[in-house]
N, C-alpha and C. Protein backbone atom coordinates (compact mmCIF):
# COMPACT_ATOMS: atom_id res chain seq x y z
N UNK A 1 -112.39 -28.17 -123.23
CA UNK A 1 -112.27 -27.62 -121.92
C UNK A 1 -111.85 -28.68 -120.90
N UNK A 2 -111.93 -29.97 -120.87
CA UNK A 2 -111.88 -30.80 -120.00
C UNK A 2 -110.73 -31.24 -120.09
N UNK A 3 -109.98 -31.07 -121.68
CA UNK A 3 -108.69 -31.32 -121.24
C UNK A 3 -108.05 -30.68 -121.08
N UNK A 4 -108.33 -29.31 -121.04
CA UNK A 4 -107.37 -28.13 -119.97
C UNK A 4 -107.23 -28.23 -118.39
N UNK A 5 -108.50 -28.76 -117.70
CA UNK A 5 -108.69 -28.99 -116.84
C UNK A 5 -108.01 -30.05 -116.52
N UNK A 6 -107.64 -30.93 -117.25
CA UNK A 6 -106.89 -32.41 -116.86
C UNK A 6 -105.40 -32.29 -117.03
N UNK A 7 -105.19 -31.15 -117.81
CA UNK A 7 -103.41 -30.68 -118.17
C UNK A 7 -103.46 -30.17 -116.15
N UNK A 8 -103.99 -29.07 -116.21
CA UNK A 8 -103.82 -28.45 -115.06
C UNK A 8 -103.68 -29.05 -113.78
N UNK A 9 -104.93 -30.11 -113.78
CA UNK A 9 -104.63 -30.95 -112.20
C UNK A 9 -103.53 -32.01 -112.41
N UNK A 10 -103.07 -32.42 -113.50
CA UNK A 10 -102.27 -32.97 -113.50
C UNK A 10 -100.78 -32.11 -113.52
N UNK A 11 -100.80 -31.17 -113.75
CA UNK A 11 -99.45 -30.49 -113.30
C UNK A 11 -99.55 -30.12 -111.73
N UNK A 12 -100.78 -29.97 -111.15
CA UNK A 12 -100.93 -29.41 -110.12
C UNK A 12 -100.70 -30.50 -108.84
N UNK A 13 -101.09 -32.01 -109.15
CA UNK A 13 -100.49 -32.46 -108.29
C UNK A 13 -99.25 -32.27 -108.05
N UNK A 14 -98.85 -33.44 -106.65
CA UNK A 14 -97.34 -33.26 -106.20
C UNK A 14 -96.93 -34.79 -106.15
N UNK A 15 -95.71 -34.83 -106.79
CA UNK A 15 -94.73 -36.07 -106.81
C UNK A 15 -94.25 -36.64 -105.58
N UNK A 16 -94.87 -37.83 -105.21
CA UNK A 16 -93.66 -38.31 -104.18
C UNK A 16 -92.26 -38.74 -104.18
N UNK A 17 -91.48 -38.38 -102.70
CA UNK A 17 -90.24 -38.69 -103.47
C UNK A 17 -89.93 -39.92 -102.86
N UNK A 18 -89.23 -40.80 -103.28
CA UNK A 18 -88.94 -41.77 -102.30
C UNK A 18 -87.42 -41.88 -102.09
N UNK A 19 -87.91 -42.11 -100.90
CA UNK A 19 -86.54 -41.75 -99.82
C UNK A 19 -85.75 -43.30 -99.32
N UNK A 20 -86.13 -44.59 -99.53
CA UNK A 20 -86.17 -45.77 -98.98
C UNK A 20 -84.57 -45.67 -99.28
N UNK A 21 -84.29 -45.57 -100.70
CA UNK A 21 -82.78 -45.99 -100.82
C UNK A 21 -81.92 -45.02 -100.29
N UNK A 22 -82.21 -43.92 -99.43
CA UNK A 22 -81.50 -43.01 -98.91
C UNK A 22 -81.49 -43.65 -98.01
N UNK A 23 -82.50 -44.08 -97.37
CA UNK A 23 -82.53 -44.44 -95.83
C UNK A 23 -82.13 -45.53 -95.46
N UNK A 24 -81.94 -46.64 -96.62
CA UNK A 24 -81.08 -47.91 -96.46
C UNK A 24 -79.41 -47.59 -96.33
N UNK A 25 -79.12 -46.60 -97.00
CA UNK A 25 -77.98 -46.36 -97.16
C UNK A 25 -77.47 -45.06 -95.63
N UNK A 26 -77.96 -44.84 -95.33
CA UNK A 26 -78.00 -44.23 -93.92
C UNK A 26 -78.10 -45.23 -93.01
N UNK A 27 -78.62 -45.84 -92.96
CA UNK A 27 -78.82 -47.08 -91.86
C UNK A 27 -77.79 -48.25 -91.74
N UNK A 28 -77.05 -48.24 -93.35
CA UNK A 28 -75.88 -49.03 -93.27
C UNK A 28 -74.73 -48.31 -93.00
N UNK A 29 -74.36 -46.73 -93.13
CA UNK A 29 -73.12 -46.13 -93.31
C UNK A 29 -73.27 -45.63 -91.95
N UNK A 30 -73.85 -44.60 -91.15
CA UNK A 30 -73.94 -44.49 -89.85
C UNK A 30 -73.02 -45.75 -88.93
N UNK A 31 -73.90 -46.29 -88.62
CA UNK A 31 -72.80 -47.60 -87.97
C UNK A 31 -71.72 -47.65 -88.32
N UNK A 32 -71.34 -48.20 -89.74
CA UNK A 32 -69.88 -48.56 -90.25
C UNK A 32 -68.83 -47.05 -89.70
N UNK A 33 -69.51 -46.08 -89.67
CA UNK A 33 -68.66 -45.01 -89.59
C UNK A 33 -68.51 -44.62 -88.67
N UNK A 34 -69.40 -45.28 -87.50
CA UNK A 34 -69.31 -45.59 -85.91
C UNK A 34 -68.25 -45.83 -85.18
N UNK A 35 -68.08 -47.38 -85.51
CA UNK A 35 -67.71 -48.48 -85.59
C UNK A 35 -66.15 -48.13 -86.01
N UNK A 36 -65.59 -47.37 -87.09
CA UNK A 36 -64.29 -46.95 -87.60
C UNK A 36 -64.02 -45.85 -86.78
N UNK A 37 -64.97 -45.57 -86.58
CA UNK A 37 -64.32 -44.04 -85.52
C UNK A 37 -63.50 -44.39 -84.25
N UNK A 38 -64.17 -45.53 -83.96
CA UNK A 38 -63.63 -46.56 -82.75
C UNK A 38 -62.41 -46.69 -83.04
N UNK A 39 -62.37 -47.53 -83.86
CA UNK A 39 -60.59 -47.94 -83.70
C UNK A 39 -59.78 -47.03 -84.16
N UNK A 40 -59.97 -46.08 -84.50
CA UNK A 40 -59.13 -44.93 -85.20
C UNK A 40 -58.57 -44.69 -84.14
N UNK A 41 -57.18 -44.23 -84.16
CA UNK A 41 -56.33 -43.85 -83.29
C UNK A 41 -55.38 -41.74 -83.61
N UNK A 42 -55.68 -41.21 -83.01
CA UNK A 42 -55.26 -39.81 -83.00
C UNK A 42 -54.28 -39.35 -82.34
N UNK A 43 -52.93 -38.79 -82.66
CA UNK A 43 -52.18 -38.49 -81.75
C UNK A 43 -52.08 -36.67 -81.79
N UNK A 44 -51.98 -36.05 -81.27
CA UNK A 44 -51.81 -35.02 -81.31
C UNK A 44 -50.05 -34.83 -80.71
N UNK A 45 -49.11 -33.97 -81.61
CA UNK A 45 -47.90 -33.87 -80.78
C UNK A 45 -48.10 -32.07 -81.23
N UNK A 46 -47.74 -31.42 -79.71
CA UNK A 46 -47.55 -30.20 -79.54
C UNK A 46 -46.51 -29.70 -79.90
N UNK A 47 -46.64 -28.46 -80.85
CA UNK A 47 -45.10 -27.78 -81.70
C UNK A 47 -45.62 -26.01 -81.25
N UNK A 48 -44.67 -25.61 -81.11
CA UNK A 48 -44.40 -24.11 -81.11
C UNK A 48 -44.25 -23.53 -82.49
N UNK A 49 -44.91 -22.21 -83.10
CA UNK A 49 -44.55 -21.66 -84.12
C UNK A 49 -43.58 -20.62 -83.73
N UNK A 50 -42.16 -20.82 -84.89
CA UNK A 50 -41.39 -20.22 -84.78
C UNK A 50 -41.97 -18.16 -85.02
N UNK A 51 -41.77 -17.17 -84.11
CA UNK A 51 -42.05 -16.01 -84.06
C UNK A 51 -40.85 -14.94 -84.97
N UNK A 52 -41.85 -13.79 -84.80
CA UNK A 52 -40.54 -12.88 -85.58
C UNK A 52 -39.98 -12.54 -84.41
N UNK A 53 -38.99 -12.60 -84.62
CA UNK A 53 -37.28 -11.99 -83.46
C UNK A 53 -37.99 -10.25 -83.23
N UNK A 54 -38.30 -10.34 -81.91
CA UNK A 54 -38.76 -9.29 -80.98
C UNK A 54 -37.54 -8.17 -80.55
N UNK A 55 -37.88 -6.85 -80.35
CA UNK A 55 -36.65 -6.08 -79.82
C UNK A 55 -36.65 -6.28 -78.06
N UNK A 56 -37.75 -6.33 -77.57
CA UNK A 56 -37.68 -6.64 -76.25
C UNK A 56 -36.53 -7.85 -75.14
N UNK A 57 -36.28 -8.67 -76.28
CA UNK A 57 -35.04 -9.42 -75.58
C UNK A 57 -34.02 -9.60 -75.86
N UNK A 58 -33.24 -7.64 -76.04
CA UNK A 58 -32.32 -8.12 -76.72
C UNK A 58 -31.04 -8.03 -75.77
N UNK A 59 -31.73 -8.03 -74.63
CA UNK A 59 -30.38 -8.17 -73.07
C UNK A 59 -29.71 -9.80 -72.97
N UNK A 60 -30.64 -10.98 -73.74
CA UNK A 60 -30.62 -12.27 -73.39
C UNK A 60 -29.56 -12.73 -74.56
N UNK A 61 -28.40 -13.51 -73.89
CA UNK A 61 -27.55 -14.24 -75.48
C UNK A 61 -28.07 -14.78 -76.21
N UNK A 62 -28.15 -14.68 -77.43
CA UNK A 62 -28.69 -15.04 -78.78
C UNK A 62 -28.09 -16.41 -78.81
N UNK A 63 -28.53 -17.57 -77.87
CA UNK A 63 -28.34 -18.64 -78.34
C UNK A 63 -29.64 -19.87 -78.22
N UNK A 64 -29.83 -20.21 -79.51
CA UNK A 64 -30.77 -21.50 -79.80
C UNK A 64 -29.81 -22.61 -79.93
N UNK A 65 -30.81 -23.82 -79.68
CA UNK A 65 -30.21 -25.36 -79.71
C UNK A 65 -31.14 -25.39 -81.20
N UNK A 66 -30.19 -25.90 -81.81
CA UNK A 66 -31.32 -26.78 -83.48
C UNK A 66 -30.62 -27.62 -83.80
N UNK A 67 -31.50 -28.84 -84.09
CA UNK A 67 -30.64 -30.16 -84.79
C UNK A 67 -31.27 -30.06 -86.14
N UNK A 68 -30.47 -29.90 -86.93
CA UNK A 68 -30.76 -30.17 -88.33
C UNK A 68 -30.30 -31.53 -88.53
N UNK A 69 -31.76 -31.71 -89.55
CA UNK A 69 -31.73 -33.07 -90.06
C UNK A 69 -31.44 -32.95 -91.32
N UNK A 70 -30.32 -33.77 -92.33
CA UNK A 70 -29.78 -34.08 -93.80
C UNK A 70 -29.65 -35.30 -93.88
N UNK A 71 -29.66 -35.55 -95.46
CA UNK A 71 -30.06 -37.28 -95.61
C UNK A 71 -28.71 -37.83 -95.53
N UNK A 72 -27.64 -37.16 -95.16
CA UNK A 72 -26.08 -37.75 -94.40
C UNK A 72 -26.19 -37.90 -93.04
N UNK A 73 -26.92 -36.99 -92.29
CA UNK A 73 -26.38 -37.23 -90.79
C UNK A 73 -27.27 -36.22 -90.26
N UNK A 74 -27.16 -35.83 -88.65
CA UNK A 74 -27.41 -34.89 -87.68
C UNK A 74 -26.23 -34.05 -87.52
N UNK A 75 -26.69 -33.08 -87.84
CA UNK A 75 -25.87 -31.85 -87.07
C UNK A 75 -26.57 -30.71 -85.93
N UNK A 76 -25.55 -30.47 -85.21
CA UNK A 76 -26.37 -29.77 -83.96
C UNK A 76 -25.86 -28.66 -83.88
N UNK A 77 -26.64 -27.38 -84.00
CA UNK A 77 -25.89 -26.19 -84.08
C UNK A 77 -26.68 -25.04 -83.06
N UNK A 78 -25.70 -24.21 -82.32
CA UNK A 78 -26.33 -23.12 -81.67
C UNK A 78 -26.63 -21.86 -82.08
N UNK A 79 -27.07 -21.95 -83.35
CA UNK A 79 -27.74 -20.59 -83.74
C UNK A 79 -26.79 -19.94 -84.90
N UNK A 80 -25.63 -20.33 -84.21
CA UNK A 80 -24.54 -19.60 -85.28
C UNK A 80 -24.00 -20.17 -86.25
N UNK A 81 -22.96 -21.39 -85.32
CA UNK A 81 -22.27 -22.73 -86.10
C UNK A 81 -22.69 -23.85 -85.91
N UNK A 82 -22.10 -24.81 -86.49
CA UNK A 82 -22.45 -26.53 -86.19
C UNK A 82 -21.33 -26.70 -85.51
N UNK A 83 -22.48 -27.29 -83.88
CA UNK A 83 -21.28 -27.54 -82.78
C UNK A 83 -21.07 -29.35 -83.32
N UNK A 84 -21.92 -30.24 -83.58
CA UNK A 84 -21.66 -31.14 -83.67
C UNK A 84 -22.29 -31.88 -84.56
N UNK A 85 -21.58 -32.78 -85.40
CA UNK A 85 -22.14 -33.39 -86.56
C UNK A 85 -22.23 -34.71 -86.01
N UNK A 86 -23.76 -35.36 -86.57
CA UNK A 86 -23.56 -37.11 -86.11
C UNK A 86 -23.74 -37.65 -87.53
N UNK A 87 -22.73 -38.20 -88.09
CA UNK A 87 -23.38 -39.34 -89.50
C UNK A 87 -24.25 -40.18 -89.30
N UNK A 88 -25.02 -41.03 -90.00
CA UNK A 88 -25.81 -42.16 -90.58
C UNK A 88 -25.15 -43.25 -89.64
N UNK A 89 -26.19 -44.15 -89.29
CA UNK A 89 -24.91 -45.34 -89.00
C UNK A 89 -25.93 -46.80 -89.56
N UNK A 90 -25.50 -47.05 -89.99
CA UNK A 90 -26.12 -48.33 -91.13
C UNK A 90 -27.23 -47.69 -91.36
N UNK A 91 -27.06 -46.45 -91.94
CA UNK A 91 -28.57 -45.92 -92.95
C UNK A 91 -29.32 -45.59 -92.21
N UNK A 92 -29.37 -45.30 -90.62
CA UNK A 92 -30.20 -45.08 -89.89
C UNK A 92 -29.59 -43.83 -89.27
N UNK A 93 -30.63 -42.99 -88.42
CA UNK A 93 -29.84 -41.76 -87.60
C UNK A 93 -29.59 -42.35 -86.26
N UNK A 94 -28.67 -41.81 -85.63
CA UNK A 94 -27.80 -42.50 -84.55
C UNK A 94 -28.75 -41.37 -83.41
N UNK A 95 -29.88 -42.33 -82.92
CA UNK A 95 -30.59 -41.59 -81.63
C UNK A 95 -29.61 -41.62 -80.59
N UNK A 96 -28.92 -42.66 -80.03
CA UNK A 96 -28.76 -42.48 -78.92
C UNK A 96 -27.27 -41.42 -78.74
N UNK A 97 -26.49 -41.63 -79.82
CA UNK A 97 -25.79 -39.98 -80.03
C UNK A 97 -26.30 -38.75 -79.54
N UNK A 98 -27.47 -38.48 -80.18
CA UNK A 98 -28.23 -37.55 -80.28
C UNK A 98 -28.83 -37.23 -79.10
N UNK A 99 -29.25 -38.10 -78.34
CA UNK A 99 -29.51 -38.10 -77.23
C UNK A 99 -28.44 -37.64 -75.92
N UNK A 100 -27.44 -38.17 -76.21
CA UNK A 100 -26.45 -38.10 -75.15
C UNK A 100 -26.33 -36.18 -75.48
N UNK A 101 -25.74 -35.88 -77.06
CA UNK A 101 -25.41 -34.74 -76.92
C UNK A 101 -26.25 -33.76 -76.65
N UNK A 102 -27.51 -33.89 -76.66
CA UNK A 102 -28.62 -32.92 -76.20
C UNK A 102 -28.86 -33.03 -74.53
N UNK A 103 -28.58 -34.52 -74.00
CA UNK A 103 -28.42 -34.46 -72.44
C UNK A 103 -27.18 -33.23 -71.82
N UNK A 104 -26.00 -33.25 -72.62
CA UNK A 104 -24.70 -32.63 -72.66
C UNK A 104 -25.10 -30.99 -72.67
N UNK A 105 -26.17 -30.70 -73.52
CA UNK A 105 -26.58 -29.18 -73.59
C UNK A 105 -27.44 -28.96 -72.97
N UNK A 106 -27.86 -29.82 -72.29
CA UNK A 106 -29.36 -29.60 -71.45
C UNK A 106 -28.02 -29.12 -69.88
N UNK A 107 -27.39 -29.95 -69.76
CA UNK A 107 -26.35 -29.82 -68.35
C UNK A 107 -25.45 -28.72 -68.62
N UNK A 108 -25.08 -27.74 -69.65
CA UNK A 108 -24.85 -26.87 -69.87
C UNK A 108 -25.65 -25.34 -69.76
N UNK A 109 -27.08 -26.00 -70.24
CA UNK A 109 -27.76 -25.05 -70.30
C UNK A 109 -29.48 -25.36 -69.63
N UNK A 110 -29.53 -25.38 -68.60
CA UNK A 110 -30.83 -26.25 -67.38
C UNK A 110 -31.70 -25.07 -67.31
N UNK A 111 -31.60 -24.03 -67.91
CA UNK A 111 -32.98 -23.23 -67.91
C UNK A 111 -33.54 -23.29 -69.63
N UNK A 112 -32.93 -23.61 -70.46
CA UNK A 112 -33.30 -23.66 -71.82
C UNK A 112 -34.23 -24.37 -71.99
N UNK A 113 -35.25 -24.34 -72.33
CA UNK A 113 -36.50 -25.36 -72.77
C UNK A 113 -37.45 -25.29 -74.06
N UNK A 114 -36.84 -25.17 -74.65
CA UNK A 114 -36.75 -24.70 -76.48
C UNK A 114 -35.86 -24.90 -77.39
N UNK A 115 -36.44 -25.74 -78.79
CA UNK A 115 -35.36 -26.16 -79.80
C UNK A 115 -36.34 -25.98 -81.06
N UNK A 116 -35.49 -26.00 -82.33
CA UNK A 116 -35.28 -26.05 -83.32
C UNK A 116 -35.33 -27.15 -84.23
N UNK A 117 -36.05 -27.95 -84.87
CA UNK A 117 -35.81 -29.10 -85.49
C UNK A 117 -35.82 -28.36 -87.13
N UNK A 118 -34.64 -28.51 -87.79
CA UNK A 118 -34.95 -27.93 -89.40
C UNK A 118 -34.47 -29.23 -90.23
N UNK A 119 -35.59 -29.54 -90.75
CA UNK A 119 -35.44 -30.83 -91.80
C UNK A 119 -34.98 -30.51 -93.31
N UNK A 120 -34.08 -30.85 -94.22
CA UNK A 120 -33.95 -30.88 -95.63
C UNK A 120 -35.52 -31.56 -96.24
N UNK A 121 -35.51 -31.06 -97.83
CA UNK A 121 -36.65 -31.64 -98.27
C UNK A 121 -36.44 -33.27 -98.30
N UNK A 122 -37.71 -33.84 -97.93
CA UNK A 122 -37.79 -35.51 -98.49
C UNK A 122 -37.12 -36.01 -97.56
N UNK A 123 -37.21 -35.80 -95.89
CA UNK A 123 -36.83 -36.64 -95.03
C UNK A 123 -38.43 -36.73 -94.93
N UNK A 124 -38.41 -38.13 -94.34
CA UNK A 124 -39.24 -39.50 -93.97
C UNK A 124 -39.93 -38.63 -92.54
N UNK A 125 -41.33 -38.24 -92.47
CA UNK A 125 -41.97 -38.06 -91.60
C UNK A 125 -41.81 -38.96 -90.15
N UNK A 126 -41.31 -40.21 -90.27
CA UNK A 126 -41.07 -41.32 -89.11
C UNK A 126 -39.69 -40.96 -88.40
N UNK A 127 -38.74 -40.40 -89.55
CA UNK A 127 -37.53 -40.00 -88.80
C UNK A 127 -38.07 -38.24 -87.50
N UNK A 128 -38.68 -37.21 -88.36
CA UNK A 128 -39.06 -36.01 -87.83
C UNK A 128 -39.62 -36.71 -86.19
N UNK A 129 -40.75 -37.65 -86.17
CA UNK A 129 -41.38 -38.14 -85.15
C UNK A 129 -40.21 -38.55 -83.67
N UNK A 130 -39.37 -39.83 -84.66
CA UNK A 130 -38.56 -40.12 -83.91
C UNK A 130 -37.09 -38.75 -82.91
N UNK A 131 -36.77 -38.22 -84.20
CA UNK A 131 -36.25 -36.60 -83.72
C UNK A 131 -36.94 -35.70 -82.72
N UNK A 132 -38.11 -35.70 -82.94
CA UNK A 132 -39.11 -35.10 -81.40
C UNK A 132 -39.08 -35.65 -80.21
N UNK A 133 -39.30 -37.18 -80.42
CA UNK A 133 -39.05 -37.29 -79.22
C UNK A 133 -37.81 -37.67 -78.66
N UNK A 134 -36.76 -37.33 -79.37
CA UNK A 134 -35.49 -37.44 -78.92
C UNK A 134 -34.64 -36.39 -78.37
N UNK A 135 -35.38 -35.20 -78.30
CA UNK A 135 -35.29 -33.69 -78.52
C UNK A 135 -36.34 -33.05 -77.23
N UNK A 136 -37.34 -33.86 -76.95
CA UNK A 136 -37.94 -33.62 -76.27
C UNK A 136 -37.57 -34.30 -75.10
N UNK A 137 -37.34 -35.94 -74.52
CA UNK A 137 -36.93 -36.00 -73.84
C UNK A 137 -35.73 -37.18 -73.98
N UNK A 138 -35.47 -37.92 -72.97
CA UNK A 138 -34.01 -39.25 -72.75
C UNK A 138 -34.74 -40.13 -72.03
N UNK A 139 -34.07 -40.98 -72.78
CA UNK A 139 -34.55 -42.30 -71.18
C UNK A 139 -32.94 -42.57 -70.45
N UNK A 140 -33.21 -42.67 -68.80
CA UNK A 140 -31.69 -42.46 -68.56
C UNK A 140 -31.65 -43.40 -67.60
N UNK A 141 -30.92 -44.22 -67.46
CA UNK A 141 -30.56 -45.23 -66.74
C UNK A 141 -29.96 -45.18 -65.03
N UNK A 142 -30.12 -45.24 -64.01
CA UNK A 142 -29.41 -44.74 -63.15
C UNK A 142 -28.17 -46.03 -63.22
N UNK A 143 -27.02 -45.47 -62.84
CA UNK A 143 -26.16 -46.53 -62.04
C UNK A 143 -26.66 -47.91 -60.90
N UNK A 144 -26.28 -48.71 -61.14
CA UNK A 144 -26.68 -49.93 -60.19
C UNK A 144 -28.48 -50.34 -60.77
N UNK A 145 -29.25 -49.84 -61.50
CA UNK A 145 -30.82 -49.84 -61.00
C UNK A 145 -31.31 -50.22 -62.24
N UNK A 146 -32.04 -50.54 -62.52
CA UNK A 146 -32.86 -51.44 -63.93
C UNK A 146 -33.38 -50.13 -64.38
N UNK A 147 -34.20 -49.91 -63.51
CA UNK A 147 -35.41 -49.01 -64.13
C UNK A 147 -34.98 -47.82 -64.45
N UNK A 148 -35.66 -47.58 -65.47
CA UNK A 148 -35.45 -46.74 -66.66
C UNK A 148 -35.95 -45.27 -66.27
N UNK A 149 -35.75 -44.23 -66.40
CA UNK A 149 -36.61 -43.10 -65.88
C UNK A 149 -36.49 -41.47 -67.31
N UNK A 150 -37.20 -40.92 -67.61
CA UNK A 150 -37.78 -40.41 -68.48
C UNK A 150 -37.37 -38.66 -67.79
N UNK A 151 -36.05 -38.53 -68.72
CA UNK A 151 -35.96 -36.98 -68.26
C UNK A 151 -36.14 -35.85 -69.48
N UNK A 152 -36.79 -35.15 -68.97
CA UNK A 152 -37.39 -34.10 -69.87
C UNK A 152 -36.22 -32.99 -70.15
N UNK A 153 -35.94 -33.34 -71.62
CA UNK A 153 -35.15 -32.14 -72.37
C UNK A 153 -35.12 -30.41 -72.80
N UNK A 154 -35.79 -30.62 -74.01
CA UNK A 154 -36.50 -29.54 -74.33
C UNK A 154 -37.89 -29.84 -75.16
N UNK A 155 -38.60 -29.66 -74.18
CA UNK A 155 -40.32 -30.00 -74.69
C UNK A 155 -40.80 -29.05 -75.61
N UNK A 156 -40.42 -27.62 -75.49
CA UNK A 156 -40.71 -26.34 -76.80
C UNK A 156 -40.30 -26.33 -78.13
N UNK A 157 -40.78 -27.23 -79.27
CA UNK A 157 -40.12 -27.79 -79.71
C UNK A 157 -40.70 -26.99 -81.04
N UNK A 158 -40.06 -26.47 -82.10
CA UNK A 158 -40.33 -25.40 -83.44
C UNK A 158 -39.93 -26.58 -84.59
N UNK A 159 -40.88 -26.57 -86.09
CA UNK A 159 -39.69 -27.23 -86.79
C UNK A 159 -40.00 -26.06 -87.56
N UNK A 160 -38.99 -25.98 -89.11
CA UNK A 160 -38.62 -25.22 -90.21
C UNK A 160 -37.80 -26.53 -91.27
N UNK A 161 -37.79 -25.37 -92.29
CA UNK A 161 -36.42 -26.23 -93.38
C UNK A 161 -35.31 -25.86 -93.06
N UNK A 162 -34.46 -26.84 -93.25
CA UNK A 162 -32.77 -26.86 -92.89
C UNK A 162 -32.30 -25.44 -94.04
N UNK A 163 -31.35 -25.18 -93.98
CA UNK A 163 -30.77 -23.72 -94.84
C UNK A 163 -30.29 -24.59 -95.51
């Protein structure tokens, strides 16, 4: 009988748990993950999702600005055709081309504030970046004056894949 009684309180106690190496390891990772949160740097860049084509505007000309990006060059097309092609120029895309001819459609078209960026597969995420903000706005020089001044293009900015 007594060693039923000794099975029993001995199942009946309760186990401690120990928690020390949890709590060392909390006490070191907290901070460190503090501490990294700090220097972490976040950019957020604002994109428009392209919509389904609505019947409500269909009084307005059917014309979009899109620069498609290919691993030859920039081409810039209004919806229909390619108004303008820019090649590579030492392996790089030619921003300030790109720039001028989107200043050129912006002075054509000064209420438009919406574009198109459609990339081929396996362009370089650094080029897409650089294309935004080349698309979004110019840096433009006045005549006679140093300083540089920051004119806003088309800030509504959609991407997709190139066709």
């Amino acid at each position: 009988m007594t060693r039923r009684n000794h099975k029993k309180r001995r199942m009946q106690e309760t186990g401690q748990l120990d928690v020390t190496t949890f709590m060392n390891l909390m006490v070191v990772l907290i901070p460190f993950l503090l501490i990294g949160a700090v220097f972490s740097r976040v950019t957020i860049i604002e994109l428009s999702v392209p919509t389904s084509a609505g019947g409500s505007e269909s009084n307005q000309p059917n014309f979009s600005i899109e620069v498609i990006v290919r691993k030859t060059g920039l081409e810039i097309a209004n919806g229909s055709y390619v108004e303008a092609a820019i090649p590579k120029k030492d392996d790089q895309y030619d921003m300030e081309m790109l720039s001028e001819m989107l200043m050129r459609l912006k002075a054509q078209y000064p209420d438009k504030e919406d574009a198109t960026i459609l990339l081929e597969p396996e362009i370089a995420y650094d080029y897409l970046i650089q294309i935004m903000d080349a698309v979004r706005g110019a840096e433009v020089r006045e005549d006679g004056s140093e300083e540089v001044q920051r004119m806003l293009l088309f800030p509504d900015i959609s991407i997709g894949d190139a066709p």
